[in-house]
C-alpha atoms as a PDB file:
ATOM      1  CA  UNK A   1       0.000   0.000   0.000  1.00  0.00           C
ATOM      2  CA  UNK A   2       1.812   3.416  -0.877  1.00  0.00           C
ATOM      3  CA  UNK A   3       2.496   5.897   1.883  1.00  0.00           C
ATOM      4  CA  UNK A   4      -0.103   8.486   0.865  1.00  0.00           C
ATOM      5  CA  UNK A   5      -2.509   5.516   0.717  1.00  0.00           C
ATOM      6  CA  UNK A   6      -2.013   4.976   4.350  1.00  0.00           C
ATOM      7  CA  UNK A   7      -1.995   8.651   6.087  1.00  0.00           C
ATOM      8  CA  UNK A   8      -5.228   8.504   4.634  1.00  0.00           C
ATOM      9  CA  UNK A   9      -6.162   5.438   6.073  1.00  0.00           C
ATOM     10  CA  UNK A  10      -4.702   6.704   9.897  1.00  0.00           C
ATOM     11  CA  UNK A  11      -6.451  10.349   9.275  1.00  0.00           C
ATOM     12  CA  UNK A  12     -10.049   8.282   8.309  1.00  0.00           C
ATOM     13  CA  UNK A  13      -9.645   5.835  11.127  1.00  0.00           C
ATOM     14  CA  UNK A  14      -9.430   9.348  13.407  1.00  0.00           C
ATOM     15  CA  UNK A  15     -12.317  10.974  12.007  1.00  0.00           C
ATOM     16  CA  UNK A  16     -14.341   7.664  12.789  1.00  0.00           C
ATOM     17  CA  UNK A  17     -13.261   7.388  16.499  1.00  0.00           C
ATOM     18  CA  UNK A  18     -13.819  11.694  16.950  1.00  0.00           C
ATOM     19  CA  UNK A  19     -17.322  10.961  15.095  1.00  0.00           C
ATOM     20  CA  UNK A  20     -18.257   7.803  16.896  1.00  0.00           C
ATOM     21  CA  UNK A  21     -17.224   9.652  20.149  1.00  0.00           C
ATOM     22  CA  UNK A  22     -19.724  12.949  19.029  1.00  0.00           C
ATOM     23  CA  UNK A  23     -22.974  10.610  18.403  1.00  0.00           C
ATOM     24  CA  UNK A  24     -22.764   9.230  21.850  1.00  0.00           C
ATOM     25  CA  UNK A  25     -23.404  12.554  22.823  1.00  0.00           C
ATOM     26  CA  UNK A  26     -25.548  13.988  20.374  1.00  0.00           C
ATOM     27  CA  UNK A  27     -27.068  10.591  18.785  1.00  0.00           C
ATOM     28  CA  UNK A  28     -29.887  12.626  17.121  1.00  0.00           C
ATOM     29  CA  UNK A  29     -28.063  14.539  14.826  1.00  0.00           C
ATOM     30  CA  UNK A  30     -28.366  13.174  11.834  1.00  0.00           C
ATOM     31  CA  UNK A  31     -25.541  14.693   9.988  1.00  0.00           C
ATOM     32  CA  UNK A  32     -23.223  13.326  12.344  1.00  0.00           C
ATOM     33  CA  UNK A  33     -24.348   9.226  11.462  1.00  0.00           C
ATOM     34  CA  UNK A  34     -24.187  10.365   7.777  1.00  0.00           C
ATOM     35  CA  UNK A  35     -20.549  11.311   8.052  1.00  0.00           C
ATOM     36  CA  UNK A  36     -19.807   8.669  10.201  1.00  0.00           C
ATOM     37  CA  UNK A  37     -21.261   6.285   7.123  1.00  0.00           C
ATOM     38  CA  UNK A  38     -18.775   8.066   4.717  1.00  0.00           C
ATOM     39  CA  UNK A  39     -15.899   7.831   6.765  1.00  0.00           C
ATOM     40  CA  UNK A  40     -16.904   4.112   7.176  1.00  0.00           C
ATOM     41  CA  UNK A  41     -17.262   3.361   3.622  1.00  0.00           C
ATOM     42  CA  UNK A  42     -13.814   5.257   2.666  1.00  0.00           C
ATOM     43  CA  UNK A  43     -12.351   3.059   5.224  1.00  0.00           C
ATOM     44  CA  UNK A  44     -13.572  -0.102   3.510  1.00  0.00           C
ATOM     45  CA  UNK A  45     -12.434   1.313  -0.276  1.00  0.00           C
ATOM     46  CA  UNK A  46      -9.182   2.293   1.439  1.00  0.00           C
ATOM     47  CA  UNK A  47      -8.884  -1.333   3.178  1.00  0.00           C
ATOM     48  CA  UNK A  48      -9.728  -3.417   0.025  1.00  0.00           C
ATOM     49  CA  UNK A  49      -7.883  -1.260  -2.222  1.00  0.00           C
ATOM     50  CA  UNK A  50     -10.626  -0.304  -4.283  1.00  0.00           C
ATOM     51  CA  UNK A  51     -10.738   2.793  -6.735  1.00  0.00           C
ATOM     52  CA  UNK A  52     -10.254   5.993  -4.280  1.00  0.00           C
ATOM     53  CA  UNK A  53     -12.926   7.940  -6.354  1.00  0.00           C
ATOM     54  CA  UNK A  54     -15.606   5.953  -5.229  1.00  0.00           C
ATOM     55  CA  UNK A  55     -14.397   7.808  -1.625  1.00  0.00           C
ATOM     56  CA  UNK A  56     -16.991  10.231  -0.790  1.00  0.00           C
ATOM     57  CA  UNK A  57     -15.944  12.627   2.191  1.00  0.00           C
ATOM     58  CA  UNK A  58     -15.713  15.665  -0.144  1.00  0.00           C
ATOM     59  CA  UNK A  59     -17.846  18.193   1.182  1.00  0.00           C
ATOM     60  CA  UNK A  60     -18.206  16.751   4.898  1.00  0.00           C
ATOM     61  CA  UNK A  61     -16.696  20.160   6.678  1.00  0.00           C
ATOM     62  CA  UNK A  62     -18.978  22.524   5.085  1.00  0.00           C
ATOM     63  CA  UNK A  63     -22.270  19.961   5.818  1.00  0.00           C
ATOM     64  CA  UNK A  64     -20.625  19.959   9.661  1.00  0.00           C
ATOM     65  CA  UNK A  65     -20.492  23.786   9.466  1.00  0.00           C
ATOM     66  CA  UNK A  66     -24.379  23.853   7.868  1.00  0.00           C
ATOM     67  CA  UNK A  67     -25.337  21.721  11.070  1.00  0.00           C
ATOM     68  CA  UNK A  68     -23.141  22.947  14.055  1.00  0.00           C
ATOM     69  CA  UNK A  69     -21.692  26.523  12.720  1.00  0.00           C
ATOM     70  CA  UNK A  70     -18.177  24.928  15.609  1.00  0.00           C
ATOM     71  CA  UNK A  71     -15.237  26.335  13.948  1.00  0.00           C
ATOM     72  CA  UNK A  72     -13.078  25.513  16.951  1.00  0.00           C
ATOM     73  CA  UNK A  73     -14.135  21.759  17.085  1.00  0.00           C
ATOM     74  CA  UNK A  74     -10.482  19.528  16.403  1.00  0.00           C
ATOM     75  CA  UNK A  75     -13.189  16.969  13.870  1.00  0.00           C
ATOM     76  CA  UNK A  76     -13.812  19.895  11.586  1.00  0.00           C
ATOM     77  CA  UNK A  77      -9.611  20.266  11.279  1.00  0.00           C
ATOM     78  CA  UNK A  78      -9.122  17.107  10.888  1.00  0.00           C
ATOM     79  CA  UNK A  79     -12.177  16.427   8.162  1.00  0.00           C
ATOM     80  CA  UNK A  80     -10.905  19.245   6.610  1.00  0.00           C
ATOM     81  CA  UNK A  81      -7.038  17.356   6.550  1.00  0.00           C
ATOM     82  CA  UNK A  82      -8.449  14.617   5.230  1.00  0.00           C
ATOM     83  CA  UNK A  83     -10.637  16.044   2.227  1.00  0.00           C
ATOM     84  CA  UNK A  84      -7.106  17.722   1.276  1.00  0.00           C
ATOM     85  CA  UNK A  85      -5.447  14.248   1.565  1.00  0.00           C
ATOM     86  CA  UNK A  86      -7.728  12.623  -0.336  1.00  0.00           C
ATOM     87  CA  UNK A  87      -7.594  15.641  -3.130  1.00  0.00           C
ATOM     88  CA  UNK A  88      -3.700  15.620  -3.353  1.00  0.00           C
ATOM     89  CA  UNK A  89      -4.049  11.261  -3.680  1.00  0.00           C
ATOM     90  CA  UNK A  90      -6.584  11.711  -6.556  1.00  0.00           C
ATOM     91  CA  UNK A  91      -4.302  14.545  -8.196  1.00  0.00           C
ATOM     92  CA  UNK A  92      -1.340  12.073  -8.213  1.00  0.00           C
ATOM     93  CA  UNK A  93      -3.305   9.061  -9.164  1.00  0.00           C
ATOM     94  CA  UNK A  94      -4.679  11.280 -12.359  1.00  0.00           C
ATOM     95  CA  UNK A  95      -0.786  12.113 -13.027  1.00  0.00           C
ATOM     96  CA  UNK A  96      -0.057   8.831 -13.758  1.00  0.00           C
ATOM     97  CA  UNK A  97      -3.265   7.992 -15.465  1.00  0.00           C
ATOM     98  CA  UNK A  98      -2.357  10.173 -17.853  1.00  0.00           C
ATOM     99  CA  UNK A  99       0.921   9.386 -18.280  1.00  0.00           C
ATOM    100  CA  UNK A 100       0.510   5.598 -19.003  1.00  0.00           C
ATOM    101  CA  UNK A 101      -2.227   7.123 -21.101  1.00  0.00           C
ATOM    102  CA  UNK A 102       0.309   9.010 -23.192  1.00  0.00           C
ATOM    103  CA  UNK A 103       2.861   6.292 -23.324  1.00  0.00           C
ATOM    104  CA  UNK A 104       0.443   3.876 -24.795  1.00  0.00           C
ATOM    105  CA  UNK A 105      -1.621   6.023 -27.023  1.00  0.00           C
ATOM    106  CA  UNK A 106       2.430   7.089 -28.949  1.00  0.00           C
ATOM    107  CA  UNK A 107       3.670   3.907 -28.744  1.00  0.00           C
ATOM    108  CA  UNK A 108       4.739   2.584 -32.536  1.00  0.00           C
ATOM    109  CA  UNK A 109       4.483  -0.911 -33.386  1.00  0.00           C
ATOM    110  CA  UNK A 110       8.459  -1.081 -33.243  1.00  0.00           C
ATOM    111  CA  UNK A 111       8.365  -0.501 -29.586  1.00  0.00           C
ATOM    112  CA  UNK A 112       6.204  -3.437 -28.346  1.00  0.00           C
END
């Protein structure tokens, strides 16, 4: 599994335990068990190496800040941490998508 691939995995597995640690005390917020199912579900693509654009966190610190308007709560900061984790991983990933892309599309029949 490459580095990136698992400081993404640590910073998720935080984000569960801070979320899982908010809905015992506020269980009937709803925005809180649908983050905590996205954090889940990226830690299950992470964990079976599936593709990371199926991951789906994009998004979660503004729907916190919709619900909860707590800029000084430490699981916005480290949402946020992760979303720009996740961003940089796709970036790279699309990098060398494109360059295996451009290697195969100008390869000539007398390289093969």
């Amino acid at each position: 599994m490459d580095e990136n691939v698992i400081e993404i995995k640590k910073q998720v597995r935080k984000i569960i335990e801070l979320l899982e640690q908010r809905i015992i005390l506020e269980p009937n917020r709803p925005i809180l068990k649908t983050l905590y199912d996205r954090y889940m579900k990226a830690e299950e693509i992470i964990s079976s190496n599936e593709d990371n654009s199926k991951i789906m966190i994009s998004g979660g610190c503004r729907a916190y800040l919709d619900a909860f308007s707590d800029y000084m709560n430490p699981l916005l900061g480290e949402m946020d941490k992760a979303e720009k984790m996740l961003s940089n991983l796709k970036k790279v990933v699309l990098k060398e998508d494109a360059w295996l892309f451009i290697c195969l599309f100008f390869r000539t029949p007398n390289n093969l």
